[in-house]
Each structure stands twice: as C-alpha cells, then as structure tokens.
Protein backbone atom coordinates (compact mmCIF):
# COMPACT_ATOMS: atom_id res chain seq x y z
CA UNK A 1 27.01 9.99 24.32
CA UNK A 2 24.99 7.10 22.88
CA UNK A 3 23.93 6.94 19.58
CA UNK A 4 20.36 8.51 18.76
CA UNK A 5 17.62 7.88 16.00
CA UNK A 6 17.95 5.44 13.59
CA UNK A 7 20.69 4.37 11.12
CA UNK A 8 21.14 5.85 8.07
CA UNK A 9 22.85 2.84 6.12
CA UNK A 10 21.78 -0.26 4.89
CA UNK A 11 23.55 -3.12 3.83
CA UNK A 12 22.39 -5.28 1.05
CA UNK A 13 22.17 -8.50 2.99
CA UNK A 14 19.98 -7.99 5.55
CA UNK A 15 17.86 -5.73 3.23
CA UNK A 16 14.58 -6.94 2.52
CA UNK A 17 14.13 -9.97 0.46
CA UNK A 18 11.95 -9.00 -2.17
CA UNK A 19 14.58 -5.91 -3.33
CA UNK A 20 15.81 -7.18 -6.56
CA UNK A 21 19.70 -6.05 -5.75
CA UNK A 22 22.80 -8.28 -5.80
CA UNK A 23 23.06 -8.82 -2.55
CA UNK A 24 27.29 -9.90 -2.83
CA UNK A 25 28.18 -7.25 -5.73
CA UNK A 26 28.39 -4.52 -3.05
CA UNK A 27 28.51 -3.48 0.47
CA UNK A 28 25.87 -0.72 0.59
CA UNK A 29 22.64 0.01 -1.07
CA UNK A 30 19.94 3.17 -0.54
CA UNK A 31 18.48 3.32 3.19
CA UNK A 32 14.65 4.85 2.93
CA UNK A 33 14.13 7.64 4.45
CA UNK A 34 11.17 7.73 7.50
CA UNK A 35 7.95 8.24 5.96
CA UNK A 36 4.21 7.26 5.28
CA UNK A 37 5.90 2.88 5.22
CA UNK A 38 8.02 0.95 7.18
CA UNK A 39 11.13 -0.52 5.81
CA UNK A 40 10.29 -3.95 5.99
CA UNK A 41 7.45 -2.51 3.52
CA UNK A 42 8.22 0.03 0.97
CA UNK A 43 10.51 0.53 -2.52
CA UNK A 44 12.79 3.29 -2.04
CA UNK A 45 12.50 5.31 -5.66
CA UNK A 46 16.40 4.56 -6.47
CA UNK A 47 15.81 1.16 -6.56
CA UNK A 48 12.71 1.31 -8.42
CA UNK A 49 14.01 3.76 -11.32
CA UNK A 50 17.47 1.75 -11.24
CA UNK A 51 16.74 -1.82 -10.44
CA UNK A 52 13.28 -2.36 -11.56
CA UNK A 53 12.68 -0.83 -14.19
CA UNK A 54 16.18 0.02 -15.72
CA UNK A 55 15.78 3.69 -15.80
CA UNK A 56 19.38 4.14 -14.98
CA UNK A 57 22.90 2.17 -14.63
CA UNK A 58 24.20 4.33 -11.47
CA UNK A 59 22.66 5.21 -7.93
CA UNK A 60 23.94 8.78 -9.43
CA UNK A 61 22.11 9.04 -12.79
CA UNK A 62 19.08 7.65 -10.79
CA UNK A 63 19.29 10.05 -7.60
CA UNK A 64 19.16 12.68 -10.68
CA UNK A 65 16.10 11.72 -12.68
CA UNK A 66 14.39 11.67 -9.33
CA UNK A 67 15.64 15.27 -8.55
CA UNK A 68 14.78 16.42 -11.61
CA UNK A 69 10.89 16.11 -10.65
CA UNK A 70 10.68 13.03 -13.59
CA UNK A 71 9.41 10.25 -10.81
CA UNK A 72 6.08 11.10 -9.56
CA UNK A 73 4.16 8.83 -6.34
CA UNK A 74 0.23 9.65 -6.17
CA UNK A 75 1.17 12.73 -8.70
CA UNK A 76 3.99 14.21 -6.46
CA UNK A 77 7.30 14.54 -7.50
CA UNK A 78 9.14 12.90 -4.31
CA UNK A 79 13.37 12.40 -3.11
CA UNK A 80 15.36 9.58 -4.25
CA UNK A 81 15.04 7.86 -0.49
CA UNK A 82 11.10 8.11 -0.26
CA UNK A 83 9.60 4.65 0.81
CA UNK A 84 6.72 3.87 -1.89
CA UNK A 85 4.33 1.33 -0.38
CA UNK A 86 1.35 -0.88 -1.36
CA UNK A 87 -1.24 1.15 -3.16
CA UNK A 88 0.86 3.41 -4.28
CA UNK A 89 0.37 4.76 -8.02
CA UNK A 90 4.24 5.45 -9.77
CA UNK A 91 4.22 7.39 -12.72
CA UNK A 92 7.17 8.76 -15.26
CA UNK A 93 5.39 10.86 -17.69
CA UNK A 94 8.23 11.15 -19.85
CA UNK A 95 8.31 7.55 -20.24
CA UNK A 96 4.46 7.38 -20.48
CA UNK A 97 4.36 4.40 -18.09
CA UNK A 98 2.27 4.09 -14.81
CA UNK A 99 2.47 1.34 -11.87
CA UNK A 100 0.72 0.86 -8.92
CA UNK A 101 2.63 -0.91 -5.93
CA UNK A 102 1.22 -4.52 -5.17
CA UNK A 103 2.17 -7.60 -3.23
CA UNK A 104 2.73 -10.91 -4.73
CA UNK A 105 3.84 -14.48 -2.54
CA UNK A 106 7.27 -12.48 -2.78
CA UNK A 107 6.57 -9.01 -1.58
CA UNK A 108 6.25 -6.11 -3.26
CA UNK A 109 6.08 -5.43 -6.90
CA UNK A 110 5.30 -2.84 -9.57
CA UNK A 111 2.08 -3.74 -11.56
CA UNK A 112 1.53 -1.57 -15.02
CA UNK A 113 -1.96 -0.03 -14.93
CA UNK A 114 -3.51 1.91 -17.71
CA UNK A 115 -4.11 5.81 -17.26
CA UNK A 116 -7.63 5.25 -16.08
CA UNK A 117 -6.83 3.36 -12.94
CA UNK A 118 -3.78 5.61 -12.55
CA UNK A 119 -6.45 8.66 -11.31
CA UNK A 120 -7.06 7.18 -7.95
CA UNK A 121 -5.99 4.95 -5.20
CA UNK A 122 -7.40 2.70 -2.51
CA UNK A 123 -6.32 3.28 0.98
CA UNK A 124 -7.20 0.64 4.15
CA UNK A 125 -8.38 2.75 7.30
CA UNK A 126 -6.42 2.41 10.11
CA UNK A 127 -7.90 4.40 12.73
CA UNK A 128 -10.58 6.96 13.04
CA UNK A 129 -10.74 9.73 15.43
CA UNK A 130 -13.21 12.44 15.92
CA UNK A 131 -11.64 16.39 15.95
CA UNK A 132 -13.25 19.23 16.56
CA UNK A 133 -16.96 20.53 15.39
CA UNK A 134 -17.91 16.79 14.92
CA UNK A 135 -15.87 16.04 11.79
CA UNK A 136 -14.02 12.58 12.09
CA UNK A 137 -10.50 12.14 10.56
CA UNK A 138 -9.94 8.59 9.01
CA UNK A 139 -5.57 7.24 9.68
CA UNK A 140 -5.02 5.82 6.56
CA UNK A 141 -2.05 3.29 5.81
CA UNK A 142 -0.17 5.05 3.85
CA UNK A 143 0.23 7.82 6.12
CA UNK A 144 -1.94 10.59 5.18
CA UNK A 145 -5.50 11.75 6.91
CA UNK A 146 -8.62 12.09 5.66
CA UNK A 147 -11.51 14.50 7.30
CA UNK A 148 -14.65 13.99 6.59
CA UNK A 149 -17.22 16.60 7.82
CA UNK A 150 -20.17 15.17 9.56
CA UNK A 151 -22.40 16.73 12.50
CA UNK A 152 -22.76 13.50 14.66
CA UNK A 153 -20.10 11.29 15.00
CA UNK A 154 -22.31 8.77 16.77
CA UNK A 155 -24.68 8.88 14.11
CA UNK A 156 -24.33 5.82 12.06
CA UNK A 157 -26.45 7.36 9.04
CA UNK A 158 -23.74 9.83 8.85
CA UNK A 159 -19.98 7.94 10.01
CA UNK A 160 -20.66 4.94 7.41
CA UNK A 161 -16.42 4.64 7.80
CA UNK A 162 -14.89 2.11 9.78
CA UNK A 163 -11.64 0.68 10.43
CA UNK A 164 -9.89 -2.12 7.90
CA UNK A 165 -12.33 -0.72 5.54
CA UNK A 166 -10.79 0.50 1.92
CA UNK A 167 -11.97 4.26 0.58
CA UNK A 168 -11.14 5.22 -3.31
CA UNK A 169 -9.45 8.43 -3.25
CA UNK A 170 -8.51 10.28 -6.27
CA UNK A 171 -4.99 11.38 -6.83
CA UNK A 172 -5.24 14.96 -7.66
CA UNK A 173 -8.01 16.67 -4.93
CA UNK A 174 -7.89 13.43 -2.87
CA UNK A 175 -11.81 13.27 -2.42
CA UNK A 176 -13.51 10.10 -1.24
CA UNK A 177 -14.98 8.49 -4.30
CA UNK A 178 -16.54 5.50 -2.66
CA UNK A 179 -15.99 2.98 0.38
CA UNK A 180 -15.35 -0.81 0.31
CA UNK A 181 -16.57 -2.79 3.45
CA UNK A 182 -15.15 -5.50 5.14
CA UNK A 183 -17.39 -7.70 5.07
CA UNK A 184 -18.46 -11.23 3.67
CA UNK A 185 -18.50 -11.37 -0.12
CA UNK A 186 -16.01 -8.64 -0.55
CA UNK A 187 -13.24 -9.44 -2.80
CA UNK A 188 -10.00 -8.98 -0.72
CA UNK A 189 -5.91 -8.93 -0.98
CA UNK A 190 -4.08 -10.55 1.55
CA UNK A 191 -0.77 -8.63 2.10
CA UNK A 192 0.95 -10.69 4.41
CA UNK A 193 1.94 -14.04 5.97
CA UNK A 194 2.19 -17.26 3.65
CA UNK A 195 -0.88 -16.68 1.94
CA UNK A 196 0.43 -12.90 0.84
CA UNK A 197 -0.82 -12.41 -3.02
CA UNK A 198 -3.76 -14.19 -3.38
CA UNK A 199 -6.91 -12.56 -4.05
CA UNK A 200 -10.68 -13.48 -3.73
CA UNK A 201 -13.95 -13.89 -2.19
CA UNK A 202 -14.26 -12.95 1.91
CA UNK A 203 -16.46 -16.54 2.69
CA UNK A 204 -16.01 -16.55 6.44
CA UNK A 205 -14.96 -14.27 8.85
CA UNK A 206 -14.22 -15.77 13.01
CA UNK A 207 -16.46 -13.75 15.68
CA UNK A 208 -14.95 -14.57 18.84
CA UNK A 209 -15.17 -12.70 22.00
CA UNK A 210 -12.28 -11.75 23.76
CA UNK A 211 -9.73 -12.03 21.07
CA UNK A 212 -8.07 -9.17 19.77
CA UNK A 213 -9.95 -7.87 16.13
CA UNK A 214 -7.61 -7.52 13.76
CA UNK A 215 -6.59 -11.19 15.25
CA UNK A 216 -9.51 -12.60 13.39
CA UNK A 217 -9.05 -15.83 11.49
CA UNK A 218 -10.82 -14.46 7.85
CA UNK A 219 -11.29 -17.02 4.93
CA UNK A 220 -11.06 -16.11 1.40
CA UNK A 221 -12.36 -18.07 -1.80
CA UNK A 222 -10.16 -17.79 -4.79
CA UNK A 223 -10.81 -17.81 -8.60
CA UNK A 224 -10.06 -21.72 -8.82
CA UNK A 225 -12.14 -22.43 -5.52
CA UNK A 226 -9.37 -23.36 -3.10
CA UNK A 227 -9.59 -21.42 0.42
CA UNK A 228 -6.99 -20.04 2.38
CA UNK A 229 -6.84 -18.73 5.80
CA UNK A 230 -5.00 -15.52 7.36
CA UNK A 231 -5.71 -12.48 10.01
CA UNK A 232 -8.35 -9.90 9.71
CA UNK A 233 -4.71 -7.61 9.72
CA UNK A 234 -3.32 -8.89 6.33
CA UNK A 235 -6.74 -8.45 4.65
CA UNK A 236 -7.13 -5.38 2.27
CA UNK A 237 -10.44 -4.90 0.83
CA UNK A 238 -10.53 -4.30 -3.18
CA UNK A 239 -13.73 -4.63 -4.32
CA UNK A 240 -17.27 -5.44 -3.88
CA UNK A 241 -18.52 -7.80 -7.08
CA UNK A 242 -15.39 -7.24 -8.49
CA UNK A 243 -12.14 -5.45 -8.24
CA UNK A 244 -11.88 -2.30 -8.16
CA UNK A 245 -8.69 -2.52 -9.22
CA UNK A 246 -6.51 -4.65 -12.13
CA UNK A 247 -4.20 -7.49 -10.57
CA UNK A 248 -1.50 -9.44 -11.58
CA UNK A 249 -1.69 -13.08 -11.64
CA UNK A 250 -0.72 -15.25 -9.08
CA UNK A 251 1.85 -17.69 -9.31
C-alpha cells in the first residue's frame, strides 16, 4: 500500500531557513501540524517558547507550558505543533509579554507590541464568496472566514471588501473594525521575494490587460526614498497615512 498524507517528521536541515535551530546538533526537530499556514510560512509554538524566546531548555518542558493553556495565538490557548503565521498576535500572560508575527529580509520574526496593539489583528483577504440570503464571506490568510451581512452583493455601496485588501479585526469577538485598500498611497509590507521586510508608500501600481492580478508589478516608496519593486501577491496593506500597526526596523 503506498504511503498516504503527509509526513509527520522534519529534519532540521531542510527546515526552513529562518528557524533559529542548530541545524547539525540533532537529527529531528517539531513538524507543524496542518493548519490556517503553510510550512514554508509559520513558527510552530515549540520553537517559539523554546528557541526564541528561551521559555524552556527541552522540547518536553516546552510541549508542557503549551499544554498547560500558558501560550495563547489571537487569545486561544493552541497545541505545541500549531503553525503561527504573519499577523499573528502571541501572548504569555504569565510572562506579561505580547508579539505579533512579522517578516523581516530573513523571514519570520516575533515583534514585541504593547497591550494596545495586542487587541486586534490585520488580516489580507484572499477570496470572497457570496452564501446564502446575500451575505458575502471574506477567505482570509490566516485561515479563518469572515461573514459580513449585506442584502446586495452586487451593490457596491454595500460590498466595499475586496480581495488583497487588509480588514482590522479584534481578537476577542473578531468584528471588523475598519478596512485598508489597496490602493496608491497606502502604506504596505512586502512579505515575500528579495524585497521581503521593507515597508512604505504604494507609488505605482502596473494595469496591464491580460496578465494575471496578483502578477502585478506594484512599487513602493520607503522612509529614506529608495523604491523597490515586487508582485501585487507579496503586498500586505498596513495602513492608510500611517501604520496601523508598530514595525521593526529594517536592516
């Protein structure tokens, strides 16, 4: 019989770069589990309460602070194994510390926010489909759904949502607190290719028929007035006249 779903080990080598493991001290290290990221694009919470922030000395002292409900992603208590991806808020009450996941020219990292930006979260739409009754559920990339109750769906007065735009949703009754548009002048995050890190001002974004939208060659202005270029699909909106959320620096 051949083998079926996917493996459930994980060497350190070929894990992904910006893990901070040894990558010749063992064999092994912690495989995350499916869920709302991909591999290639998540934190499992071992690492995080073990590796990054020094939590614990042992997988096992780690895999039990988790259990015990101490580790909490967007104010859930989650498994050792769950993937936490960008956006994400961490937070260890007993420690009294809060991060939110972020990407830097490395990958992923864990950026210490204060407990007023801890009570919500920005999520990029995805996809949008419209359910029964009219209402119109927005995909979001971390996984989760969002239904927003409208009569007509084709009314533009009343589905202001569209994809690759950003939506602040509060952590504990996840309600839409406001909408950032994709659009020139918006301060973006690019979260992939060379350019991953840097943050600024949306100057230009390509219109060319025939090529695939999230293809789009976009243009963003930084602080210091240098330009880079990437595709409409590594741009995350964060702001509109400013961030809407704190940032580390970029290196």
């Amino acid at each position: 019989m051949g083998k079926t779903g996917q493996s459930k080990h994980l060497k350190r080598n070929p894990a992904p770069k910006f893990w901070t493991i040894h990558r010749k001290e063992f064999v092994w290290t912690v495989r995350p589990k499916p869920g709302p990221h991909a591999l290639q694009h998540s934190l499992p919470l071992t690492l995080i309460v073990k590796e990054m922030l020094g939590f614990a000395k042992t997988r096992s002292e780690a895999k039990i602070i988790i259990c015990q409900g101490k580790v909490l992603v967007d104010g859930k208590p989650r498994k050792e194994a769950y993937p936490a991806g960008l956006m994400d808020i961490i937070t260890i009450p007993e420690a009294k510390v809060t991060y939110r996941v972020l990407v830097d020219r490395k990958g992923l990292i864990l950026h210490p926010i204060k407990e007023d930006e801890a009570s919500f979260k920005l999520c990029r739409i995805e996809n949008k489909t419209v359910v029964a009754k009219g209402g119109v559920q927005l995909n979001l990339h971390d996984g989760t759904n969002k239904l927003i109750q409208i009569t007509d769906p084709k009314n533009p007065t009343e589905d202001e949502y569209a994809t690759l735009n950003a939506i602040k949703i509060s952590i504990h009754d996840r309600e839409v607190l406001g909408q950032i548009k994709l659009a020139k002048d918006t301060i973006a995050l690019i979260t992939g290719g060379k350019n991953r890190g840097i943050h600024g001002k949306i100057v230009d974004i390509e219109e060319t028929a025939g090529k695939k939208h999230r293809s789009l060659l976009v243009t963003i202005e930084d602080n210091a007035g240098k330009r880079f270029q990437t595709i409409l699909n590594f741009v995350f909106p964060i702001g509109e006249g400013e961030e809407a959320i704190s940032l580390p620096e970029v290196k």
